[in-house]
PDB file of N, CA and C in Angstrom:
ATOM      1  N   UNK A   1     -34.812  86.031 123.269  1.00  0.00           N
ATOM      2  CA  UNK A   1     -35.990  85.840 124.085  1.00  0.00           C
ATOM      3  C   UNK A   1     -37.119  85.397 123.172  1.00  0.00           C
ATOM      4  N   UNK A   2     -37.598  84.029 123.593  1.00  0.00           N
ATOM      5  CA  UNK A   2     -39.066  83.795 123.125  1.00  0.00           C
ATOM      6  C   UNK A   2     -40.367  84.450 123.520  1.00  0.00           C
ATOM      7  N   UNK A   3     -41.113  84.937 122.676  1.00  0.00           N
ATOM      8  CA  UNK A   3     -42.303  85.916 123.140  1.00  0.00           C
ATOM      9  C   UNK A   3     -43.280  84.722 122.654  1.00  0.00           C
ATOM     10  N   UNK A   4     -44.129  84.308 123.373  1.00  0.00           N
ATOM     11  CA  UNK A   4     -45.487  83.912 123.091  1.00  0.00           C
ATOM     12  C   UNK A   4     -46.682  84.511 123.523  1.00  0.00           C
ATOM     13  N   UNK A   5     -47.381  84.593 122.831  1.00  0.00           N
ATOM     14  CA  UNK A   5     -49.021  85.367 122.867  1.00  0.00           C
ATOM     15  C   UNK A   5     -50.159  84.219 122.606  1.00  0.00           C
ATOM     16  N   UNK A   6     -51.116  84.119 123.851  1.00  0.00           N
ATOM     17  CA  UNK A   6     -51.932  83.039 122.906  1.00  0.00           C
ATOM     18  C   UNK A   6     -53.400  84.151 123.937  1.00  0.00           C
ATOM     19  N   UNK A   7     -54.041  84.113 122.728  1.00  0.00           N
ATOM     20  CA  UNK A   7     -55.400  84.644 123.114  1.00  0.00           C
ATOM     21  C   UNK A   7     -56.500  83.824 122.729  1.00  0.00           C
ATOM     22  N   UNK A   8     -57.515  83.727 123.807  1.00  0.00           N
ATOM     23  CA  UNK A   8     -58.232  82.361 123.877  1.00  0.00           C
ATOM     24  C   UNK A   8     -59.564  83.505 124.173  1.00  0.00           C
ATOM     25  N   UNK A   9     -60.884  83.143 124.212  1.00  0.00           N
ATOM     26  CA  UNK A   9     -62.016  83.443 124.429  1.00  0.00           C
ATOM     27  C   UNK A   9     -61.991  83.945 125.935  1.00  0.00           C
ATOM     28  N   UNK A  10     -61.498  82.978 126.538  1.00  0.00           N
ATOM     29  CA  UNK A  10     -61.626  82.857 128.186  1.00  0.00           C
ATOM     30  C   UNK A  10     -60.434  84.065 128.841  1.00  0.00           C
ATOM     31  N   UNK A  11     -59.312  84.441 127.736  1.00  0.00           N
ATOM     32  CA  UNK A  11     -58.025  85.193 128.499  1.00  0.00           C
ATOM     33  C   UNK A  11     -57.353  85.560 127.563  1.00  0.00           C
ATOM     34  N   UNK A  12     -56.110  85.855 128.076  1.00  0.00           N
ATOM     35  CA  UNK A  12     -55.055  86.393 127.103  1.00  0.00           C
ATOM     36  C   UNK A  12     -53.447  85.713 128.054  1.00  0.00           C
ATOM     37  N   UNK A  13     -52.649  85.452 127.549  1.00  0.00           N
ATOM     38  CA  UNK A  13     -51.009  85.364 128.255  1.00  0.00           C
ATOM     39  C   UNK A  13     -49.888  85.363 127.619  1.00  0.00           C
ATOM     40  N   UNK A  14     -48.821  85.970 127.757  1.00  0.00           N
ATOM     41  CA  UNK A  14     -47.859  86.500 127.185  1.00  0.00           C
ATOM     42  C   UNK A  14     -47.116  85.651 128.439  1.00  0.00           C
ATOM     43  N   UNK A  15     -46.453  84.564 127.073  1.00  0.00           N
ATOM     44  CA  UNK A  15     -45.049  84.035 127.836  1.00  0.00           C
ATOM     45  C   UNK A  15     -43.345  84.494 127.339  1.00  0.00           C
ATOM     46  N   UNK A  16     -42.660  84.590 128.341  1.00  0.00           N
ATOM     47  CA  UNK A  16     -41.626  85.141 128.055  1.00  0.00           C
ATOM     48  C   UNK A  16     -40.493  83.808 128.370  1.00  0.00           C
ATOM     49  N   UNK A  17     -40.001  83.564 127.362  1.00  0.00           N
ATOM     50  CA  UNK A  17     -39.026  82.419 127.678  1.00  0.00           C
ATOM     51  C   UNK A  17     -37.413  83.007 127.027  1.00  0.00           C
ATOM     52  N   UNK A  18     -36.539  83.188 128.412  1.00  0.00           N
ATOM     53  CA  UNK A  18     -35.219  83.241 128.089  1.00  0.00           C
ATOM     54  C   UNK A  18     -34.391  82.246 127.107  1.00  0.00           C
ATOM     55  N   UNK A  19     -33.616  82.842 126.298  1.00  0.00           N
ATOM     56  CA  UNK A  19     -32.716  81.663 125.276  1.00  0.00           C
ATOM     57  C   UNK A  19     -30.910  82.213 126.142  1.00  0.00           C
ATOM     58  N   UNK A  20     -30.663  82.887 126.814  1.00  0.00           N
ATOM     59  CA  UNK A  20     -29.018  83.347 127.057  1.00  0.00           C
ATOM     60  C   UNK A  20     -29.037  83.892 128.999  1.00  0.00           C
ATOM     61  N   UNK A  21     -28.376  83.514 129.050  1.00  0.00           N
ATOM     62  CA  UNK A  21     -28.517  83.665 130.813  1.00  0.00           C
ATOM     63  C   UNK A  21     -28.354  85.368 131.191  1.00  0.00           C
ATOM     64  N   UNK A  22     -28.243  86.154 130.718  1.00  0.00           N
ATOM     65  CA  UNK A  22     -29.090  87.278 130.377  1.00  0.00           C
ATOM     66  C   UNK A  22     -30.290  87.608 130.516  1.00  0.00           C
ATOM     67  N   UNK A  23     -30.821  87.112 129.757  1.00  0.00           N
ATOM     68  CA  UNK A  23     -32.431  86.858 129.918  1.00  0.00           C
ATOM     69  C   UNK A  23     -32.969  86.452 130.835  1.00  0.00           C
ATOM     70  N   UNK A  24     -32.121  85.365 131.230  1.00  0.00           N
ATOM     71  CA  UNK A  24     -32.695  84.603 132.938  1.00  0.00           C
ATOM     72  C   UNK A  24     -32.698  85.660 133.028  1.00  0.00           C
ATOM     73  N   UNK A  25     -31.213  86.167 133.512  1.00  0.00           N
ATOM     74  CA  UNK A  25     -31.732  87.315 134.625  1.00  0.00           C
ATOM     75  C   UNK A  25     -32.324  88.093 135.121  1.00  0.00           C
ATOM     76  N   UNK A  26     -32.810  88.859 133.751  1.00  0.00           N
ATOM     77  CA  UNK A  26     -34.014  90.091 133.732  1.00  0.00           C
ATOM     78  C   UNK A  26     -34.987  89.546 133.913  1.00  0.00           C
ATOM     79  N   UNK A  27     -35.303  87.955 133.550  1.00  0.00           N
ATOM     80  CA  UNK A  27     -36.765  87.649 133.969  1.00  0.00           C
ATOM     81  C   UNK A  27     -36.958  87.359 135.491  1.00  0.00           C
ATOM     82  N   UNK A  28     -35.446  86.759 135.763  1.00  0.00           N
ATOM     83  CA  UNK A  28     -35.466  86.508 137.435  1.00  0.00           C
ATOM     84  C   UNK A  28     -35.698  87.919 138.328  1.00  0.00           C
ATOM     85  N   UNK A  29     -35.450  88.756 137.416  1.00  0.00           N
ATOM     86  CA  UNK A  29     -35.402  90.105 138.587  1.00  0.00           C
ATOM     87  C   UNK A  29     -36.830  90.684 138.245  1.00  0.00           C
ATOM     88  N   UNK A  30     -38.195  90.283 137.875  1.00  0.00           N
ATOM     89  CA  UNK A  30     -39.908  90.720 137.797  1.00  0.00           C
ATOM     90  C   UNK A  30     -40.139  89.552 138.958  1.00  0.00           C
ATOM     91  N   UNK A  31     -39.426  88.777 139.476  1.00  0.00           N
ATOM     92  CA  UNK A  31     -40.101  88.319 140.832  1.00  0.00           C
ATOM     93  C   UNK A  31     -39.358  89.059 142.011  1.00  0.00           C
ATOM     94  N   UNK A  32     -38.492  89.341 141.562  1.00  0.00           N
ATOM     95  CA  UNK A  32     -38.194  90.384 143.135  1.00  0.00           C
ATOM     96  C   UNK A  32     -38.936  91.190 144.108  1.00  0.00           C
ATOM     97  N   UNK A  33     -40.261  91.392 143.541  1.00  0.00           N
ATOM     98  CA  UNK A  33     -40.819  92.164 144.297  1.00  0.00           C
ATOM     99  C   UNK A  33     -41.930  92.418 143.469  1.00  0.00           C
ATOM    100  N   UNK A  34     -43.152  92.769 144.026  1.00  0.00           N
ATOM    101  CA  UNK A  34     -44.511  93.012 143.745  1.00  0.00           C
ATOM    102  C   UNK A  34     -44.746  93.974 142.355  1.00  0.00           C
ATOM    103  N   UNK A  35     -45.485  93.752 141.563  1.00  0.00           N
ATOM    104  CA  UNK A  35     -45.819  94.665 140.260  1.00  0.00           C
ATOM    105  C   UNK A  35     -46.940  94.393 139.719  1.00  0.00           C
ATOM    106  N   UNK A  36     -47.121  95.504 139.302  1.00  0.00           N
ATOM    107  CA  UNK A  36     -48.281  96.164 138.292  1.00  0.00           C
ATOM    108  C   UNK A  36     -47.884  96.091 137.348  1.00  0.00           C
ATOM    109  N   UNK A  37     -48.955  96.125 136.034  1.00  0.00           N
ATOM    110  CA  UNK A  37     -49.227  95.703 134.807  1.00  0.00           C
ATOM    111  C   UNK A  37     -50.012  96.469 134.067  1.00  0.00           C
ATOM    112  N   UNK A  38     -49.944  97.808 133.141  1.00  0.00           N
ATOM    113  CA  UNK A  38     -50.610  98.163 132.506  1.00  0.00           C
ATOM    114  C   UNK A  38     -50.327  98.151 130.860  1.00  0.00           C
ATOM    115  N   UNK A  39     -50.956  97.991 130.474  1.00  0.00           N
ATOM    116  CA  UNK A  39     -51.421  98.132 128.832  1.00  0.00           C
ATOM    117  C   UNK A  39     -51.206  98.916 127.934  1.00  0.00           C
ATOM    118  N   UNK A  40     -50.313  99.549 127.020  1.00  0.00           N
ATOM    119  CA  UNK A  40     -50.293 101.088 126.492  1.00  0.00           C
ATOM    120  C   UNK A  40     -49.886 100.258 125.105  1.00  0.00           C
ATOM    121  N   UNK A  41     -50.950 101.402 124.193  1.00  0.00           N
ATOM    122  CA  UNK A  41     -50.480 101.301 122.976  1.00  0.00           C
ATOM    123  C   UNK A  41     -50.384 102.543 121.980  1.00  0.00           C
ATOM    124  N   UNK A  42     -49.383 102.697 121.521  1.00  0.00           N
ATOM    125  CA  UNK A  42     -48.843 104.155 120.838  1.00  0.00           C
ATOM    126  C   UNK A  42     -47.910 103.592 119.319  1.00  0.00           C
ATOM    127  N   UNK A  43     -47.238 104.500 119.223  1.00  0.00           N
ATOM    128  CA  UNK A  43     -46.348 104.694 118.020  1.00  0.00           C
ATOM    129  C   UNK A  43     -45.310 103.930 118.009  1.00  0.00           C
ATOM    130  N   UNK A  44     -44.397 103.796 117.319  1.00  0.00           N
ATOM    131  CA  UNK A  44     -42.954 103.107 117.880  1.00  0.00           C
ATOM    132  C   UNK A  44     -41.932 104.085 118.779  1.00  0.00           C
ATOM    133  N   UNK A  45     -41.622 102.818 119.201  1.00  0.00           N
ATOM    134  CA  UNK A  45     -40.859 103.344 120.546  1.00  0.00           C
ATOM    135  C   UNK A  45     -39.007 103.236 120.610  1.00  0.00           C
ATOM    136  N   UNK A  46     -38.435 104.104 121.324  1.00  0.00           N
ATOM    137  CA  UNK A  46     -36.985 103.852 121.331  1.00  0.00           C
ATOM    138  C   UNK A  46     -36.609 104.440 122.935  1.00  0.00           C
ATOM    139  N   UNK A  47     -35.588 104.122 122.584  1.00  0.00           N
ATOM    140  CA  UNK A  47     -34.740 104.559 124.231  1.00  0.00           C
ATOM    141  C   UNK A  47     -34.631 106.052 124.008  1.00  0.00           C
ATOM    142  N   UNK A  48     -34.643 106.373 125.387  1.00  0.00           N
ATOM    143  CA  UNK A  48     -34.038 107.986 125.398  1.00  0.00           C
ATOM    144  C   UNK A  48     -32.674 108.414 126.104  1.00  0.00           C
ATOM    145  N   UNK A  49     -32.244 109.238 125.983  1.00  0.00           N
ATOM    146  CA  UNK A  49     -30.639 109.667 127.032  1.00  0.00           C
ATOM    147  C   UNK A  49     -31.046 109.473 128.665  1.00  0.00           C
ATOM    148  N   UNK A  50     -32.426 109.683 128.839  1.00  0.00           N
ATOM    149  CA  UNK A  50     -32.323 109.099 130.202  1.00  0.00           C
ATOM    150  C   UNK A  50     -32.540 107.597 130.828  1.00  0.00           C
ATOM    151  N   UNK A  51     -32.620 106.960 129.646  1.00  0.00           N
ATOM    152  CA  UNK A  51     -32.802 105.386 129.826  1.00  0.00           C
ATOM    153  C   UNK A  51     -34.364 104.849 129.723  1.00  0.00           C
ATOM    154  N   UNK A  52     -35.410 105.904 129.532  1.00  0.00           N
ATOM    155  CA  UNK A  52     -36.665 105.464 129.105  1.00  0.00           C
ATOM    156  C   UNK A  52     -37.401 105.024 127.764  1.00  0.00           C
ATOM    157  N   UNK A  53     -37.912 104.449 127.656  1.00  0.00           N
ATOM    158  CA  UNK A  53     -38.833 104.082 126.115  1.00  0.00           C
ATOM    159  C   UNK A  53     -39.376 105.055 125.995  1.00  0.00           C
ATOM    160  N   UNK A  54     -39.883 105.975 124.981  1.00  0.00           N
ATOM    161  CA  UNK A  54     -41.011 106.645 124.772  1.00  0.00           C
ATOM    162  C   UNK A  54     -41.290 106.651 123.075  1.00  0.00           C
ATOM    163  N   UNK A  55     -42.651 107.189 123.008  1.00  0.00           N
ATOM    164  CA  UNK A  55     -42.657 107.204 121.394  1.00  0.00           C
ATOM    165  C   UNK A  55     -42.079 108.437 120.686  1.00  0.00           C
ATOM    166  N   UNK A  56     -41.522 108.321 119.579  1.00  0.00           N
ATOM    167  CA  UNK A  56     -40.924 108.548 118.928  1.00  0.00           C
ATOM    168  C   UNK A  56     -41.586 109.857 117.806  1.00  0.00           C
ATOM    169  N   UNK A  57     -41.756 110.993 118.123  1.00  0.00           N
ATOM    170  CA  UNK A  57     -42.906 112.120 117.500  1.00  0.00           C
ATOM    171  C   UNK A  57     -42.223 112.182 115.987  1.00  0.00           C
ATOM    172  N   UNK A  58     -41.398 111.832 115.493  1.00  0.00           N
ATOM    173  CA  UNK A  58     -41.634 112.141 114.391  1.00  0.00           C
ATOM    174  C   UNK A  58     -41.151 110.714 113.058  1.00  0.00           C
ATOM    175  N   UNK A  59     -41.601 109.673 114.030  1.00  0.00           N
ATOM    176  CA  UNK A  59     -41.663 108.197 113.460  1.00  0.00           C
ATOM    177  C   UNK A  59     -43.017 108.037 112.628  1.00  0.00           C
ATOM    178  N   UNK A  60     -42.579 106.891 111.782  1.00  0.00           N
ATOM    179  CA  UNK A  60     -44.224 106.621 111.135  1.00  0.00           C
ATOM    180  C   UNK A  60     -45.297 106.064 112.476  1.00  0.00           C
ATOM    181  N   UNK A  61     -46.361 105.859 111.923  1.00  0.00           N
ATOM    182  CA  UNK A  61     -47.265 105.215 113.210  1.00  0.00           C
ATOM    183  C   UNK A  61     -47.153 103.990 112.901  1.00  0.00           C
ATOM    184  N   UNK A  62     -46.508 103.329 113.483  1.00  0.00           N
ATOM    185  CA  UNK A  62     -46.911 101.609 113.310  1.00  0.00           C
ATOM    186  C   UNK A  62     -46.964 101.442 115.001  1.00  0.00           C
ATOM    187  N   UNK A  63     -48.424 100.803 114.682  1.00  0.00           N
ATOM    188  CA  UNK A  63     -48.978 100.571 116.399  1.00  0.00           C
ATOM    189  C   UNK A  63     -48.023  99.382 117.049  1.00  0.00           C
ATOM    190  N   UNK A  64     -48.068  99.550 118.145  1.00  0.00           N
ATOM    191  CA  UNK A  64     -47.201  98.955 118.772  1.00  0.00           C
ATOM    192  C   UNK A  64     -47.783  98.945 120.797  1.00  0.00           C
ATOM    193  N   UNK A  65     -47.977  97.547 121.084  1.00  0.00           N
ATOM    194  CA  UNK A  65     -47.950  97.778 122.504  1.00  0.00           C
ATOM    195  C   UNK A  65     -46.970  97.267 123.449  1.00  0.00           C
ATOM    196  N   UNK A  66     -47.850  97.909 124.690  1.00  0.00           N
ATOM    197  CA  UNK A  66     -46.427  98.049 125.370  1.00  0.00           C
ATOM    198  C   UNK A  66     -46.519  97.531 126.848  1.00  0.00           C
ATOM    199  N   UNK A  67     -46.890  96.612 127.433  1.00  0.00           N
ATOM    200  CA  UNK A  67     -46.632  96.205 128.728  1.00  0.00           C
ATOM    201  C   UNK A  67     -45.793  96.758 129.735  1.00  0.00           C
ATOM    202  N   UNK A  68     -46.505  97.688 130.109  1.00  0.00           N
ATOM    203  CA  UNK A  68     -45.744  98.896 131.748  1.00  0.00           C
ATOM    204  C   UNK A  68     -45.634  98.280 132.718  1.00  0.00           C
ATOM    205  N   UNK A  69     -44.637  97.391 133.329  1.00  0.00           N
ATOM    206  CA  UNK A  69     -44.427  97.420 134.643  1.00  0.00           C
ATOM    207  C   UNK A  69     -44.065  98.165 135.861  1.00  0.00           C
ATOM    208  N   UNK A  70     -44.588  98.686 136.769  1.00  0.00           N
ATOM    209  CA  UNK A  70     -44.157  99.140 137.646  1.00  0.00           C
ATOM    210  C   UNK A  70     -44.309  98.634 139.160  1.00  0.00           C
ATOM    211  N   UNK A  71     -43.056  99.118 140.378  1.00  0.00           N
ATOM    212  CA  UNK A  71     -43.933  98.888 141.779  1.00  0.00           C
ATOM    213  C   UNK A  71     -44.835  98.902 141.784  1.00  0.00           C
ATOM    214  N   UNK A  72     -45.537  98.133 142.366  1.00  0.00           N
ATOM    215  CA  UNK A  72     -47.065  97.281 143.204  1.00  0.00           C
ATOM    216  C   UNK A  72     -47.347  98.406 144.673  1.00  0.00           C
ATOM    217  N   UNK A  73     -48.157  99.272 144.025  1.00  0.00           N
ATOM    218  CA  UNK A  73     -48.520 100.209 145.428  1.00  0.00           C
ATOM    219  C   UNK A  73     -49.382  99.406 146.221  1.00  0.00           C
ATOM    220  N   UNK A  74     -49.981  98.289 145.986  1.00  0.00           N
ATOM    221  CA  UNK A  74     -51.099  97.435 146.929  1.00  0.00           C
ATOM    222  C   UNK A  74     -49.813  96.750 148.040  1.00  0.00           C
ATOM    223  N   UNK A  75     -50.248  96.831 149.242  1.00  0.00           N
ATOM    224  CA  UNK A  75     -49.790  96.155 149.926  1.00  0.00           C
ATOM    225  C   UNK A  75     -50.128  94.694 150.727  1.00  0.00           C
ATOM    226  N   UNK A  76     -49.653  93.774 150.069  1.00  0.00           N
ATOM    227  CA  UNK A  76     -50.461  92.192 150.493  1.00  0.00           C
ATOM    228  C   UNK A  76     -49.590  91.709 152.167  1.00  0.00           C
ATOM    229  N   UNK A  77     -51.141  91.136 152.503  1.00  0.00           N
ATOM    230  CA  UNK A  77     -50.700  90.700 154.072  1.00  0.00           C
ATOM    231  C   UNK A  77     -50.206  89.579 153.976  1.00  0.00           C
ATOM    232  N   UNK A  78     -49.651  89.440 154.972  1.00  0.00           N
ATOM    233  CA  UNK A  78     -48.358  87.845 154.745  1.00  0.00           C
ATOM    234  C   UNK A  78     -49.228  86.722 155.372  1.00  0.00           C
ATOM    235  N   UNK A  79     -48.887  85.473 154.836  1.00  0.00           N
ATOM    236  CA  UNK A  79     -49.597  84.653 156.003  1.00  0.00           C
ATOM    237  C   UNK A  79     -49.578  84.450 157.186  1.00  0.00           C
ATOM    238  N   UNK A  80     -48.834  85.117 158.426  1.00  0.00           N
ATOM    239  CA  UNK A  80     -48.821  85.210 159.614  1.00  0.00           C
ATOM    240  C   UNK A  80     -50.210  86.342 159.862  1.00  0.00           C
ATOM    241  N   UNK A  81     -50.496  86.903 158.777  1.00  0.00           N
ATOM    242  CA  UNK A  81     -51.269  88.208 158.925  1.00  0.00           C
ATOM    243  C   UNK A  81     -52.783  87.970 158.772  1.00  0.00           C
ATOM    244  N   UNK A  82     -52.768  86.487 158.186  1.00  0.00           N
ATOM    245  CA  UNK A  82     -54.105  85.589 157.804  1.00  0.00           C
ATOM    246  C   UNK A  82     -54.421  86.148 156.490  1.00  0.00           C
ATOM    247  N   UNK A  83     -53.372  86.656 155.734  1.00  0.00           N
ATOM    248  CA  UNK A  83     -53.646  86.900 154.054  1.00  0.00           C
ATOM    249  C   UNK A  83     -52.725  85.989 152.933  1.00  0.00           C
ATOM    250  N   UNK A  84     -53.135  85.954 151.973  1.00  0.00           N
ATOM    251  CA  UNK A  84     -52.484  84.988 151.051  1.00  0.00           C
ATOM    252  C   UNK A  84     -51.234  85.580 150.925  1.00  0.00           C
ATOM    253  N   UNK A  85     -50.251  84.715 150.120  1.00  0.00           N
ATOM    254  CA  UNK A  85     -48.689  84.786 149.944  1.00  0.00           C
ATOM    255  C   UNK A  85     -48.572  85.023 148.539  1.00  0.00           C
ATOM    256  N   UNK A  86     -47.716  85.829 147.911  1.00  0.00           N
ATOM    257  CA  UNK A  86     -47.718  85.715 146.151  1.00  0.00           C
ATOM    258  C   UNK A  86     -46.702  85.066 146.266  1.00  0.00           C
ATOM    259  N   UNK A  87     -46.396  84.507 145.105  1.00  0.00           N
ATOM    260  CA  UNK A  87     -44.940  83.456 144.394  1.00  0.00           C
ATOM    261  C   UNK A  87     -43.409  84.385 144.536  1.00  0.00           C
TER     262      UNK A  87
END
């Protein structure tokens, strides 16, 4: 996976470009459905036995962030509803 970061005065964007159809996939499956986007930055991170990232308490600190996706609790009206459509 290609990671690009370009931070400009005006914004910030993080592009994610698949190299193995793998990758498609996981990127094809963040349009499935509505999401949120938060920001976290902590320690280094690893998997756990229940399948989550978390940081690592007795790792060195090397900062590290972390882009949280989750379900989209906002609920958007459809255009039959006279509200905009997302992609």
């Amino acid at each position: 996976m290609k990671i690009t970061l370009l931070i400009t005065e005006d914004g910030s964007q993080v592009t994610l470009t698949p190299e193995t159809e793998v990758e498609e996939r996981i990127l094809d499956a963040l349009h499935l459905e509505p999401l949120d986007i938060a920001i976290r930055r902590a320690g280094q991170f690893g998997l756990t036995q229940g399948g989550y990232f978390r940081e690592f308490d007795n790792s060195p600190r090397i900062e590290s962030t972390m882009l949280v996706l989750t379900k989209s609790r906002r609920v958007e009206k459809t255009e039959a509803e006279g509200g905009a459509t997302s992609d």
